[in-house]
Protein backbone atom coordinates (compact mmCIF):
# COMPACT_ATOMS: atom_id res chain seq x y z
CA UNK A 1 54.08 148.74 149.08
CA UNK A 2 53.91 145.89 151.39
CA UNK A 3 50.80 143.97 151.89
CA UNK A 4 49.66 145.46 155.40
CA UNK A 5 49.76 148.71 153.79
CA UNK A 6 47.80 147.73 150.94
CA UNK A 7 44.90 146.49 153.31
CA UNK A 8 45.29 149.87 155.13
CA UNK A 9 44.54 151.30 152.26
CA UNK A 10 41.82 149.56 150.54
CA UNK A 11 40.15 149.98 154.40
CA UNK A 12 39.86 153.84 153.99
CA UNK A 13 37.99 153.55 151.09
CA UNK A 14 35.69 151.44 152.38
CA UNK A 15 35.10 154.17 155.16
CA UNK A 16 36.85 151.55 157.89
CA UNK A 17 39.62 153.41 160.08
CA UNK A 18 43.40 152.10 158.54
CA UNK A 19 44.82 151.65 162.57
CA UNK A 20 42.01 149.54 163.42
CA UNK A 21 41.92 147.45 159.98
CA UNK A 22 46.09 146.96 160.73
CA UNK A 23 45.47 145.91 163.59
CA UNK A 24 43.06 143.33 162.95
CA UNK A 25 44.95 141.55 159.70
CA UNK A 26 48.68 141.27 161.90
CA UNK A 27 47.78 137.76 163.61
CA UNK A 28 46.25 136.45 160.57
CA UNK A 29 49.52 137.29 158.70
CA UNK A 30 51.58 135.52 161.05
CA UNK A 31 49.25 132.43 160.98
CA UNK A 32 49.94 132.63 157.46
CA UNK A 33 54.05 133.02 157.66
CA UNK A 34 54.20 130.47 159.87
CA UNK A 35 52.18 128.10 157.78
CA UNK A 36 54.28 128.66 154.37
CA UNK A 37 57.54 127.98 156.89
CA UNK A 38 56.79 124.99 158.02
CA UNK A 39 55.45 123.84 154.89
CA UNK A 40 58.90 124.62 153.08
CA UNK A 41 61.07 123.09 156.09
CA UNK A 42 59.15 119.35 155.29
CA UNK A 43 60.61 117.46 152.55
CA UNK A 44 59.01 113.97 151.21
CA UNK A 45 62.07 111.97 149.61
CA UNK A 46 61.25 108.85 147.39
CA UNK A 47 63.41 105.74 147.75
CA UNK A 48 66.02 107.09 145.17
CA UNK A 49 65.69 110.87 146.32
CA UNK A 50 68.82 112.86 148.06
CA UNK A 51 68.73 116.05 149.52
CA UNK A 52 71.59 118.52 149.90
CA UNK A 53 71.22 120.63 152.91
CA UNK A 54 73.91 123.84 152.60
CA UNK A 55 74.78 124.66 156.74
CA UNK A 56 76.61 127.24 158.47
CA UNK A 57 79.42 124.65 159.41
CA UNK A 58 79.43 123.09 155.73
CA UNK A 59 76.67 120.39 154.21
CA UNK A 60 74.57 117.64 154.82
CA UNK A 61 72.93 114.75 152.94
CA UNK A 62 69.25 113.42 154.05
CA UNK A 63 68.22 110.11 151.76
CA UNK A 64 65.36 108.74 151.44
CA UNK A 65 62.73 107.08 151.75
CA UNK A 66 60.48 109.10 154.41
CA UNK A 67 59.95 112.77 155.79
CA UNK A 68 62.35 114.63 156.51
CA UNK A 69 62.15 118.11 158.62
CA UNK A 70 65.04 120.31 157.59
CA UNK A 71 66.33 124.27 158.32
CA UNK A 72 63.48 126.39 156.07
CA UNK A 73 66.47 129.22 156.30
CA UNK A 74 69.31 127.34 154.65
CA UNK A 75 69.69 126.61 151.11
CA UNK A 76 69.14 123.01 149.60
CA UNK A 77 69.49 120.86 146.38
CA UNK A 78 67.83 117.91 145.18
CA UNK A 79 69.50 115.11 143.80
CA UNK A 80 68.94 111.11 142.74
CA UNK A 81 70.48 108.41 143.77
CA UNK A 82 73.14 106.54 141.32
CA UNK A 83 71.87 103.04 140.18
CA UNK A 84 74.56 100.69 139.37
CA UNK A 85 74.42 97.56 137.90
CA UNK A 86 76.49 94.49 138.44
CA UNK A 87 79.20 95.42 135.41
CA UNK A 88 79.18 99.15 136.34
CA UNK A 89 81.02 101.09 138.72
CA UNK A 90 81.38 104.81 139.37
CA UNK A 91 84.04 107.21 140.08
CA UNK A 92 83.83 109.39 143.12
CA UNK A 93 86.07 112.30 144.18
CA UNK A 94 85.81 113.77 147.84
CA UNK A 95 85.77 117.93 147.33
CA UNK A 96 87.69 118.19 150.88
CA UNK A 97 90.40 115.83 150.57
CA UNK A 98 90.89 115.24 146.48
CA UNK A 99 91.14 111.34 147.18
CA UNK A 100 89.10 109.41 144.80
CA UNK A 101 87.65 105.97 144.86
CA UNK A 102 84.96 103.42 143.39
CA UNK A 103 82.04 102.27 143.49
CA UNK A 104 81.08 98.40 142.23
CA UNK A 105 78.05 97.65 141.63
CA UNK A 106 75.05 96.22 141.97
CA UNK A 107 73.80 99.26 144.18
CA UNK A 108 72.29 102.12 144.82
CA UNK A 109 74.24 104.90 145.45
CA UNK A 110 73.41 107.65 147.45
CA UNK A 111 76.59 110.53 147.14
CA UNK A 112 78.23 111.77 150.42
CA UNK A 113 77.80 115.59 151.04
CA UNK A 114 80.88 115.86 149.82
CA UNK A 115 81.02 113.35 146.92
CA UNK A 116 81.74 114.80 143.40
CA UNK A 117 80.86 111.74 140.57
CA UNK A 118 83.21 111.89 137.97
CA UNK A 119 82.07 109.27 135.73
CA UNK A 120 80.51 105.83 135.63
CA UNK A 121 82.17 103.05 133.65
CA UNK A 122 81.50 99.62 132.80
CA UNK A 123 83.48 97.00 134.53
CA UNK A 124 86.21 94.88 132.11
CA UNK A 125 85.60 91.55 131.40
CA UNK A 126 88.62 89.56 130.38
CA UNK A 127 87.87 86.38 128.28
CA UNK A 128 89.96 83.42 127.85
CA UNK A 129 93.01 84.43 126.20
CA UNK A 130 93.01 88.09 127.25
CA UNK A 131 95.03 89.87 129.51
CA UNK A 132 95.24 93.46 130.19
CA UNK A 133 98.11 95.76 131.90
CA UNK A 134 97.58 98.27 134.56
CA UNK A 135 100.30 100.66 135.98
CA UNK A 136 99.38 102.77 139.15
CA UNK A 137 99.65 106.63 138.64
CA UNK A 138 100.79 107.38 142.23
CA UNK A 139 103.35 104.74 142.87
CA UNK A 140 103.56 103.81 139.30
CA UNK A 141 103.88 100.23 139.98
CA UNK A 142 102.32 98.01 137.05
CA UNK A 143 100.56 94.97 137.27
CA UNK A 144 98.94 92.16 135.14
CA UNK A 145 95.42 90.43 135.17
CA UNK A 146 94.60 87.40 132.85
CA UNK A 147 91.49 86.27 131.78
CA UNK A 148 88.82 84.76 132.45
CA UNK A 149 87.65 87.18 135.17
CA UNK A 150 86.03 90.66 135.84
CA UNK A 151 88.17 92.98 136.56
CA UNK A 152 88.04 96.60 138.64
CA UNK A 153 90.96 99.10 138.87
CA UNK A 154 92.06 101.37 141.45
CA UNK A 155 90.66 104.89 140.59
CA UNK A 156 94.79 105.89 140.08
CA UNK A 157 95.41 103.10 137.99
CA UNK A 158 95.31 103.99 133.95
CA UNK A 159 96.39 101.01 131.40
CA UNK A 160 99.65 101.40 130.02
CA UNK A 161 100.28 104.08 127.93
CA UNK A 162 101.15 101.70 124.43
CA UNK A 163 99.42 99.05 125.08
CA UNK A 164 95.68 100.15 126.33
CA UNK A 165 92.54 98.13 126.58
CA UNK A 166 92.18 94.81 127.12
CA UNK A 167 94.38 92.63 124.76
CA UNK A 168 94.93 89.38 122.73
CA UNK A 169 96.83 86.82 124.53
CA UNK A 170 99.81 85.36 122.15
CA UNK A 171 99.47 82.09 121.04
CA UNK A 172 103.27 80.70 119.76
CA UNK A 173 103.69 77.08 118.11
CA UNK A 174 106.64 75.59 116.65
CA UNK A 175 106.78 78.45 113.71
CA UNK A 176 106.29 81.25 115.52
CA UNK A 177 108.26 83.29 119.37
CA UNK A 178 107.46 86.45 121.11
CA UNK A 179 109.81 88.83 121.14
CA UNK A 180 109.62 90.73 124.52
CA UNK A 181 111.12 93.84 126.04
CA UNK A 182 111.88 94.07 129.82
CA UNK A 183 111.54 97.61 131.13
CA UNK A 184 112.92 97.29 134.49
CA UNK A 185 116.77 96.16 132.41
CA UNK A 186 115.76 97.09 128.87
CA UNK A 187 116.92 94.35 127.17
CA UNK A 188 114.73 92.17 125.24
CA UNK A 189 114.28 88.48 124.96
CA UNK A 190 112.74 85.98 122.67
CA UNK A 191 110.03 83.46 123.96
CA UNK A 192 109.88 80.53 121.62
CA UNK A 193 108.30 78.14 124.49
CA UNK A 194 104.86 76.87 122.97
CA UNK A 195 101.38 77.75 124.50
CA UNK A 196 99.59 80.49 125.40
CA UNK A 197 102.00 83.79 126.20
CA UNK A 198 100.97 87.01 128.27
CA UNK A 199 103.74 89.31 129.21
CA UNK A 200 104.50 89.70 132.84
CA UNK A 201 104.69 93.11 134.85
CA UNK A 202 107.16 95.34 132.83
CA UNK A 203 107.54 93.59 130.35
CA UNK A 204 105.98 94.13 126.70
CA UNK A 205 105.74 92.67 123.73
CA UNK A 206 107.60 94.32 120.53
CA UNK A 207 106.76 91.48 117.85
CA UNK A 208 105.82 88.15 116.93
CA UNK A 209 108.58 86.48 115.04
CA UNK A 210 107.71 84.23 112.34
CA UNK A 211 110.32 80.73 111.82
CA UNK A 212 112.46 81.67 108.81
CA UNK A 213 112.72 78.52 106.96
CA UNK A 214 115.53 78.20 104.25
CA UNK A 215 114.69 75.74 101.23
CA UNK A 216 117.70 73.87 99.70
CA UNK A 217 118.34 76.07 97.21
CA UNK A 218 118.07 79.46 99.18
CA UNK A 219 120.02 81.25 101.67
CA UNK A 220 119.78 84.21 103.93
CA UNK A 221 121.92 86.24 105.79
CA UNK A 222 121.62 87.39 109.21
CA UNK A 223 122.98 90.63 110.97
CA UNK A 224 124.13 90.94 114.27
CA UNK A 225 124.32 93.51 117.35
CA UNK A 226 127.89 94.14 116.68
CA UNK A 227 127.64 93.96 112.54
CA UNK A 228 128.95 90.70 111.85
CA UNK A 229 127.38 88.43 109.27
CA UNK A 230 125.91 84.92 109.16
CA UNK A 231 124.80 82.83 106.69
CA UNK A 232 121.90 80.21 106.48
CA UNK A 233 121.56 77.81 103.72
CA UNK A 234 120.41 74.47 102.82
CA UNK A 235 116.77 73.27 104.94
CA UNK A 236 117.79 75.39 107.54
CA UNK A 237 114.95 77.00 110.11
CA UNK A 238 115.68 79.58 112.59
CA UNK A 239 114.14 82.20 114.79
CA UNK A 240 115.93 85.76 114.94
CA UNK A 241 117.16 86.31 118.00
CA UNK A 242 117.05 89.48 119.72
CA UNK A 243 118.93 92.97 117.98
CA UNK A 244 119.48 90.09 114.55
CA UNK A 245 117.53 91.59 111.48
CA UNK A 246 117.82 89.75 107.97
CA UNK A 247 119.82 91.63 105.43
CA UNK A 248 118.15 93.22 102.46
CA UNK A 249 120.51 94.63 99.54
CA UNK A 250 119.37 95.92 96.72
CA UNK A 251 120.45 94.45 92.94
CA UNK A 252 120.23 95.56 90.08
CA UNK A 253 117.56 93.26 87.58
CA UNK A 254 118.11 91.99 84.47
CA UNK A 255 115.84 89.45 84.34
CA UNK A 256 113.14 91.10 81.87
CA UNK A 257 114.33 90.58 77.77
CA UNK A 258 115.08 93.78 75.94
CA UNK A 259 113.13 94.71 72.91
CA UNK A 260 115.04 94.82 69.67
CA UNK A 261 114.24 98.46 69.36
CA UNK A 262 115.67 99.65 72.30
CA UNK A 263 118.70 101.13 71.99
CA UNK A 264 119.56 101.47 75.89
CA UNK A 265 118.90 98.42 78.26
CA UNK A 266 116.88 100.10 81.48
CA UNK A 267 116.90 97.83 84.58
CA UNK A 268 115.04 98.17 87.86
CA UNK A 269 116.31 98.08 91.23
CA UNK A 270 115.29 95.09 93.46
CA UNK A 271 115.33 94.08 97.16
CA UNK A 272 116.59 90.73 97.41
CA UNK A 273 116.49 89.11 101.22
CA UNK A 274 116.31 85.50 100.13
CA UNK A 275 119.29 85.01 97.77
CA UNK A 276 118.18 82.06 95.52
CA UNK A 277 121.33 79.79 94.64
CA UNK A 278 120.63 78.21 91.96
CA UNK A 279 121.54 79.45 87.82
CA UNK A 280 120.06 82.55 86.92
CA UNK A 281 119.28 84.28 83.87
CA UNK A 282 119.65 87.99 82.76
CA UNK A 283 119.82 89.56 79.48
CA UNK A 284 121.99 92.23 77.85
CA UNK A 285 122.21 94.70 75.50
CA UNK A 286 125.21 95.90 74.35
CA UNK A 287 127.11 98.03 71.69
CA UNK A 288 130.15 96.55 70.90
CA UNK A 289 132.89 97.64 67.79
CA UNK A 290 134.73 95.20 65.61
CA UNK A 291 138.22 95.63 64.90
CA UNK A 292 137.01 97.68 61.40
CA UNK A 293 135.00 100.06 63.06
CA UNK A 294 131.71 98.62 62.34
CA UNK A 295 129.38 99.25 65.47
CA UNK A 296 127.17 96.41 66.60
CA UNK A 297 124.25 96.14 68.62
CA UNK A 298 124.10 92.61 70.41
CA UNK A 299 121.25 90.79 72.32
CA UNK A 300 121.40 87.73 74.68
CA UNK A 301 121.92 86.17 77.98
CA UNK A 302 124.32 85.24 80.64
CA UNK A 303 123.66 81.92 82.88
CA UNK A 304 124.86 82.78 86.65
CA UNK A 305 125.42 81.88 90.48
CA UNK A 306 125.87 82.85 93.05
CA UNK A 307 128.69 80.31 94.69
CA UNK A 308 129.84 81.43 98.18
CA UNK A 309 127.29 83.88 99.84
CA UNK A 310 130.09 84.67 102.49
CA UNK A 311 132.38 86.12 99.88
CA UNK A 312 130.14 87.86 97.84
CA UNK A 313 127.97 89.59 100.93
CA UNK A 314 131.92 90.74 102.39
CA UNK A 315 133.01 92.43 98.67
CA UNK A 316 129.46 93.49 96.88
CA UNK A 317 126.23 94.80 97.49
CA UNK A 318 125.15 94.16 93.92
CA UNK A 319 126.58 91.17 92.57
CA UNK A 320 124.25 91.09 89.58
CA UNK A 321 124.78 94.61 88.24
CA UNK A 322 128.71 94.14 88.90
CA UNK A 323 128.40 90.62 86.53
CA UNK A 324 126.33 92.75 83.78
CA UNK A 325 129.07 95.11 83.72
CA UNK A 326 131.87 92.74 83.70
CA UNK A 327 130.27 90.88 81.05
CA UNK A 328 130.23 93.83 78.72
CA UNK A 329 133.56 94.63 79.38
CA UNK A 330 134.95 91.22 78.21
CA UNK A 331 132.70 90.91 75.14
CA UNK A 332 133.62 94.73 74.11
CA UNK A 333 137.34 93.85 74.47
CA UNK A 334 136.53 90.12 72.31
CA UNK A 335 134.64 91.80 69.37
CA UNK A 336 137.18 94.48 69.19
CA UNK A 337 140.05 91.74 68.19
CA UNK A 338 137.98 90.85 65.20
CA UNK A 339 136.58 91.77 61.68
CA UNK A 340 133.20 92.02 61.27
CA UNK A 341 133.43 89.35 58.66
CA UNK A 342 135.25 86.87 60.94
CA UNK A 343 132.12 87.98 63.60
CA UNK A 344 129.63 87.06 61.70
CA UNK A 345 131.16 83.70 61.08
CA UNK A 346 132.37 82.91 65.03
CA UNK A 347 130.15 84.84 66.87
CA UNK A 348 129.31 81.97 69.00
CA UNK A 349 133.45 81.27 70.08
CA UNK A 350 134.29 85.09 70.23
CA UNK A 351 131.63 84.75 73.02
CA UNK A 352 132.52 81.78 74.58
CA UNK A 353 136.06 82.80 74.55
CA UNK A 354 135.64 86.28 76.12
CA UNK A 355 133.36 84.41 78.66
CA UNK A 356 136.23 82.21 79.76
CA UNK A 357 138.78 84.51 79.63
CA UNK A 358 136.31 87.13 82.25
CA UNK A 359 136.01 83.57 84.43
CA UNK A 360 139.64 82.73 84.63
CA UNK A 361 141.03 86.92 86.31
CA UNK A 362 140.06 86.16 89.57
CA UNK A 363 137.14 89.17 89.39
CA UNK A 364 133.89 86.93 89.89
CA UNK A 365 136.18 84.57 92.40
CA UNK A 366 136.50 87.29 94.86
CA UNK A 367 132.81 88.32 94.90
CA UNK A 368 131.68 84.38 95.40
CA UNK A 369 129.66 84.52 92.27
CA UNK A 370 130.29 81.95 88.91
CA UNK A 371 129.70 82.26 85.59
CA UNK A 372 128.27 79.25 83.68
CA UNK A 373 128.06 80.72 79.80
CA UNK A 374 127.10 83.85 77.61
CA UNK A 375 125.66 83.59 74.96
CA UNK A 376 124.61 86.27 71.79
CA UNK A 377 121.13 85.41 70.51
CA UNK A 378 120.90 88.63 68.07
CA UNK A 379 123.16 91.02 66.72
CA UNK A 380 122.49 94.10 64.34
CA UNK A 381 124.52 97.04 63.48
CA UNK A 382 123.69 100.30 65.26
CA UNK A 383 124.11 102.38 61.42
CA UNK A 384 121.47 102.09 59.46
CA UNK A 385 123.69 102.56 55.78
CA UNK A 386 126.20 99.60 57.62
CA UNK A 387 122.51 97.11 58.20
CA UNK A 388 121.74 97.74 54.72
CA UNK A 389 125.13 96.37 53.44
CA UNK A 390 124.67 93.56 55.90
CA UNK A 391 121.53 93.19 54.69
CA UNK A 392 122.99 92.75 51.06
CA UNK A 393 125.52 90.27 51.96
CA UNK A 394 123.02 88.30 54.08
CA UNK A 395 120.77 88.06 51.26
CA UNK A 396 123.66 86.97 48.50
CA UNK A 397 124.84 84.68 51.48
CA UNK A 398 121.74 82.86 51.07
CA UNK A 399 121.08 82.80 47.67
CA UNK A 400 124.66 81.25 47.46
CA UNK A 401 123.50 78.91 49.98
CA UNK A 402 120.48 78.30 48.34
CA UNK A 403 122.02 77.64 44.85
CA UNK A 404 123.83 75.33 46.84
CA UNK A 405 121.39 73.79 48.07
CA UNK A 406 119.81 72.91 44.91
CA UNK A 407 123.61 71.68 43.44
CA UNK A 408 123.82 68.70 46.61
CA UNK A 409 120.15 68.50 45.07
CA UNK A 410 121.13 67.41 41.79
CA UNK A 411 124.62 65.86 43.01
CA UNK A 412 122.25 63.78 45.07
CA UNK A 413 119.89 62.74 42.11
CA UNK A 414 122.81 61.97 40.14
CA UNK A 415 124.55 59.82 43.00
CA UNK A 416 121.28 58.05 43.66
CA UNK A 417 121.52 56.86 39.70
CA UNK A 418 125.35 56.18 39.72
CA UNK A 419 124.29 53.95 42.78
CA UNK A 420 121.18 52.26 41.51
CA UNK A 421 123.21 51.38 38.14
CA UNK A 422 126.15 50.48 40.37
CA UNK A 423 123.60 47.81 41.86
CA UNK A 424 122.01 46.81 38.83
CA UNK A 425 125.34 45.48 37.46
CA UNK A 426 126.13 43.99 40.48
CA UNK A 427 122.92 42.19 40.08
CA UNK A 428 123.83 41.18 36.72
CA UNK A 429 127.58 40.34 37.99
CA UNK A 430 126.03 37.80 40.25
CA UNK A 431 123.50 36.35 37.69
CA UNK A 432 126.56 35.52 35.39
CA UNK A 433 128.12 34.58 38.07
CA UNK A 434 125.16 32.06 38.96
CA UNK A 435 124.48 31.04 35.15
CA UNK A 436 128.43 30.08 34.92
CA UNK A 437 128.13 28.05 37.87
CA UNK A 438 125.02 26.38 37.02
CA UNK A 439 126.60 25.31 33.82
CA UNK A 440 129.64 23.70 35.34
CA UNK A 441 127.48 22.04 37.81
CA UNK A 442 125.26 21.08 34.53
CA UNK A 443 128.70 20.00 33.14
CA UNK A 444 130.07 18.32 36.03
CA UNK A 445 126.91 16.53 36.12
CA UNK A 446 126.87 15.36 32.65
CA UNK A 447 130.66 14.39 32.53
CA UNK A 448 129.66 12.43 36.20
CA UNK A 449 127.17 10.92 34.48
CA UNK A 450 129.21 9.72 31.36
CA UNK A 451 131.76 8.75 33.34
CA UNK A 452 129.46 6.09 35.48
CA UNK A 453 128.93 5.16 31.95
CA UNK A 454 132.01 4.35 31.25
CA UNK A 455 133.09 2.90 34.14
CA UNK A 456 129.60 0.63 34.34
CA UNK A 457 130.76 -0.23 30.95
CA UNK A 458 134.73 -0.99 31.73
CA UNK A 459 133.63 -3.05 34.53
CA UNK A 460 131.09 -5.28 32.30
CA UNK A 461 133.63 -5.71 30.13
CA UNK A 462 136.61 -6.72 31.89
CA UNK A 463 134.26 -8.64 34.15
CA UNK A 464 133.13 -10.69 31.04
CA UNK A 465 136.78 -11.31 30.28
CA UNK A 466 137.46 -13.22 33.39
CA UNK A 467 136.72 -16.58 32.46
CA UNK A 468 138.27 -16.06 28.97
CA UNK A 469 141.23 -14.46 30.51
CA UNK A 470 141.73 -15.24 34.11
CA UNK A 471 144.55 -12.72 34.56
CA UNK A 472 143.45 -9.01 35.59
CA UNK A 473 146.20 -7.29 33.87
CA UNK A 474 145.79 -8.85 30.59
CA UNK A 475 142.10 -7.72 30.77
CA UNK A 476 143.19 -4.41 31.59
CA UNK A 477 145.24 -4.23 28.72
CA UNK A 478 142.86 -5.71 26.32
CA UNK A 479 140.32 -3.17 27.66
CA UNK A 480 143.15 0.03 27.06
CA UNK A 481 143.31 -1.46 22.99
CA UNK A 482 139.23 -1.64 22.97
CA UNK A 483 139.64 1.71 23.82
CA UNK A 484 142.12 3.30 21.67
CA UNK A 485 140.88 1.21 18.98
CA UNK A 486 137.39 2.98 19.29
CA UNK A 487 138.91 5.86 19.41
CA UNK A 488 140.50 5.51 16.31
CA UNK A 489 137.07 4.86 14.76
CA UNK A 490 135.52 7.61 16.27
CA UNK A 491 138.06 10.00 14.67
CA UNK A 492 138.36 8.69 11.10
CA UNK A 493 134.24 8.53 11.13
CA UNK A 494 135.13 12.41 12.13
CA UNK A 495 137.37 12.82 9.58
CA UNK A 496 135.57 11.21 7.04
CA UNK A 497 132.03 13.84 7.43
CA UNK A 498 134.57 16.42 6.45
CA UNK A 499 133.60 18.42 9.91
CA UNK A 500 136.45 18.12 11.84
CA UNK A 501 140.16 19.30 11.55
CA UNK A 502 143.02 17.27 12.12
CA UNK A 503 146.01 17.86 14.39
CA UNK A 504 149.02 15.75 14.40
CA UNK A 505 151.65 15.69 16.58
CA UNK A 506 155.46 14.22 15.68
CA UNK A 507 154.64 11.12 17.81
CA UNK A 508 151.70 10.86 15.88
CA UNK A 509 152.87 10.79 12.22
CA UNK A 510 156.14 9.14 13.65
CA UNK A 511 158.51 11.78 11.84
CA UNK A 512 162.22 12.38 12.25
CA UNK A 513 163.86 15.12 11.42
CA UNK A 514 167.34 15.46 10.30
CA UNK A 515 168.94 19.08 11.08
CA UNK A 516 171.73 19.40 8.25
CA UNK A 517 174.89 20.82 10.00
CA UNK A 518 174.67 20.31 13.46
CA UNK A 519 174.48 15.90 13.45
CA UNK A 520 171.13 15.62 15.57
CA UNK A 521 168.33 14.13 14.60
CA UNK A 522 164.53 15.20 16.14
């Protein structure tokens, strides 16, 4: 029931005729209509306020500030303005033709009737140092922008796909180049010039190479494009040019000691880039058999090189297993040519002559590498009944040595005496010695002395002859018969104390003797 009716209505029960009551209320109506029309058809818009307006020949934008006056018959929407600051900017798609653009800020933005706002993002700001790469969608040209600046893209430009965001300029010194793909040839390149690096339009970098330095005793080995080798050694320092990767093999390691106990040496695998040149070390564990079928375990190490990296990297990818291997080959084929008695007693030349023998076949000359000496630090048999034999003879082996010990003990005790007497007479030698020569100095003295006696007194006495007997001769002669004649004395005075013997010669008693048959006469 429409309003009009309803006053109708509630005239005839108030006893007023409905025609005339209709009649009556019509302009007022109108009045009324009018009123709420032209009310909805004025719009008040703030500074920031939009309005939509939906027309027969497509839509309309009115922006404020101020009144506006607008179709009360056609559909509208309110919207606000966009505010955008100075590091924003918006993206904006027209409906009708599909093309978008943007924005910058600062400003307000006030949408086109046809304006769709995609999104609003904030502007990139590229520091010192930074760079960032932008390849357009429609043409797909790519371009670069370096820092410092504030930077806007096209609404069809996207970063590229691997490298997006803003990113880190490369700084490259003397140990370190950029290795760089071009796109448009797709070949790549290395950049070793120093300073501050940003790749160009299509181009992009793969990696930053380090400087490979090579100490004196190292060398690495470098692989080509095409597969060929080369070799750096010695204070060498290089830079990997492009499609060259260093070799890595894998060796076999020996370079932990073996327990005792363990019957079967395990080694590890290792990756070895940097191939060290000087001696190296490994231990072994074999199980070797003498020539008298007496199974041995033996423990110890083998001193290595490698020599020429060329040779070896051309004939080997595991030179260190390959010299393990070897090296219990030649020791297996030693022990086997001897007793385990003669073992036990040259252990340390059955070794040094299987090493030589391995060094001298040409084996470890083809594969660059040199053996410098093997040696067996501990050897055990593998049977337990054969080790306690061993055992046996070990232990009367050094009681034997033992007992010896304490014979060269005594021997030694006993030589020390024999020596100490040896001395002691030779002490005693030399004090006889030194008594006899004192007395025939003390004699020598004495008969020096009596004879300045005598010849003091043989001078006073032919001296006090000389006026008596002027001649020398005579007093010579008279001094000869003083002599004899006191002689004489002297020996009958002898004679006559009855302590002294006599002894005559012929000249003395004046005898002759007359042999009977043969005429002589003595």
């Amino acid at each position: 029931m429409s309003d009009l009716e309803a006053g109708c209505v509630q005239g005839e029960c108030l006893g007023i005729p409905s025609k005339k009551l209709c009649l009556c209320g019509v302009p007022a109506l109108l009045t009324l209509v009018g009123v709420i029309i032209l009310g909805s058809s004025i719009h008040q818009l703030g500074p920031e306020d939009q309005l939509l307006v939906h027309n027969e020949q497509g839509k309309d934008v009115l922006n404020g500030p101020g009144t506006k006056v607008v179709n009360p018959f056609r559909s509208k929407d309110s919207r606000k303005a966009l505010k955008l600051g100075p590091l924003d900017y918006a993206l904006i798609e027209d409906e009708l033709s599909g093309v978008p653009r943007h924005v910058e800020g600062p400003t307000l933005l006030f949408l086109s009737a046809y304006d769709v706002l995609k999104s609003t993002k904030p502007k990139l700001v590229l520091k010192k140092g930074e760079f960032i790469n932008f390849v357009e969608g429609v043409t797909g040209k790519e371009r670069v922008l370096e820092g410092p600046q504030t930077v806007l893209p096209t609404p069809t430009e996207t970063s590229s796909s691997r490298r997006r965001g803003i990113q880190k300029a490369v700084f490259l010194d003397t140990d370190s180049a950029a290795l760089v793909l071009d796109k448009s040839t797709g070949m790549q390149k290395l950049v070793t010039e120093q300073g501050v690096y940003v790749p160009g339009a299509y181009q992009e970098l793969v990696e930053v190479r380090p400087l490979v330095h090579v100490l004196p005793h190292e060398a690495v080995i470098v692989q080509d494009a095409k597969g060929l080798y080369t070799v750096h050694s010695g204070s060498e320092a290089f830079f990997l040019l492009p499609y060259h990767h260093l070799v890595t093999m894998m060796w076999s390691s020996y370079s932990d000691p073996i327990s005792p106990s363990v019957n079967v040496q395990e080694h590890k695998r290792v990756n070895v880039t940097t191939i060290d040149m000087r001696a190296r070390m490994m231990f072994f564990t074999y199980e070797v058999r003498t020539s008298d079928n007496v199974k041995l375990r033996l423990n110890g190490n083998i001193f290595w090189r490698i020599k020429d990296v060329q040779k070896m990297i051309a004939t080997t990818a595991d030179p260190e297993g390959e010299v393990w291997q070897r090296s219990r080959s030649a020791l297996i084929q030693g022990v086997s040519k001897s007793t385990l008695s003669v073992f036990m007693g040259n252990f340390n030349n059955i070794t040094m002559e299987a090493s030589a023998v391995q060094a001298q076949d040409g084996f470890y000359l083809e594969r660059g590498v040199e053996i410098i000496s093997m040696e067996v630090t501990r050897f055990e048999p593998v049977d337990s009944k054969t080790a306690e034999v061993l055992q046996q003879i070990i232990q009367e082996t050094t009681n034997r040595i033992n007992r010896l010990q304490v014979q060269n003990s005594e021997n030694d005790v006993q030589a020390a005496k024999l020596a100490a007497d040896i001395q002691m007479e030779r002490q005693r030698t030399e004090l006889i010695q030194t008594q006899s020569k004192n007395q025939q100095l003390q004699a020598q003295m004495t008969g020096e002395s009596a004879g300045m006696k005598r010849a003091r007194g043989a001078k006073e006495f032919i001296d006090g002859l000389k006026a008596a007997v002027p001649n020398i001769t005579k007093r010579v002669e008279l001094y000869e018969l003083h002599e004899k004649l006191e002689n004489t004395r002297a020996n009958t005075e002898h004679l006559a104390s009855g302590k002294a013997t006599l002894f005559l010669t012929p000249q003395d008693m004046n005898l002759k003797l007359h042999m009977g048959g043969t005429g002589s006469e003595l």
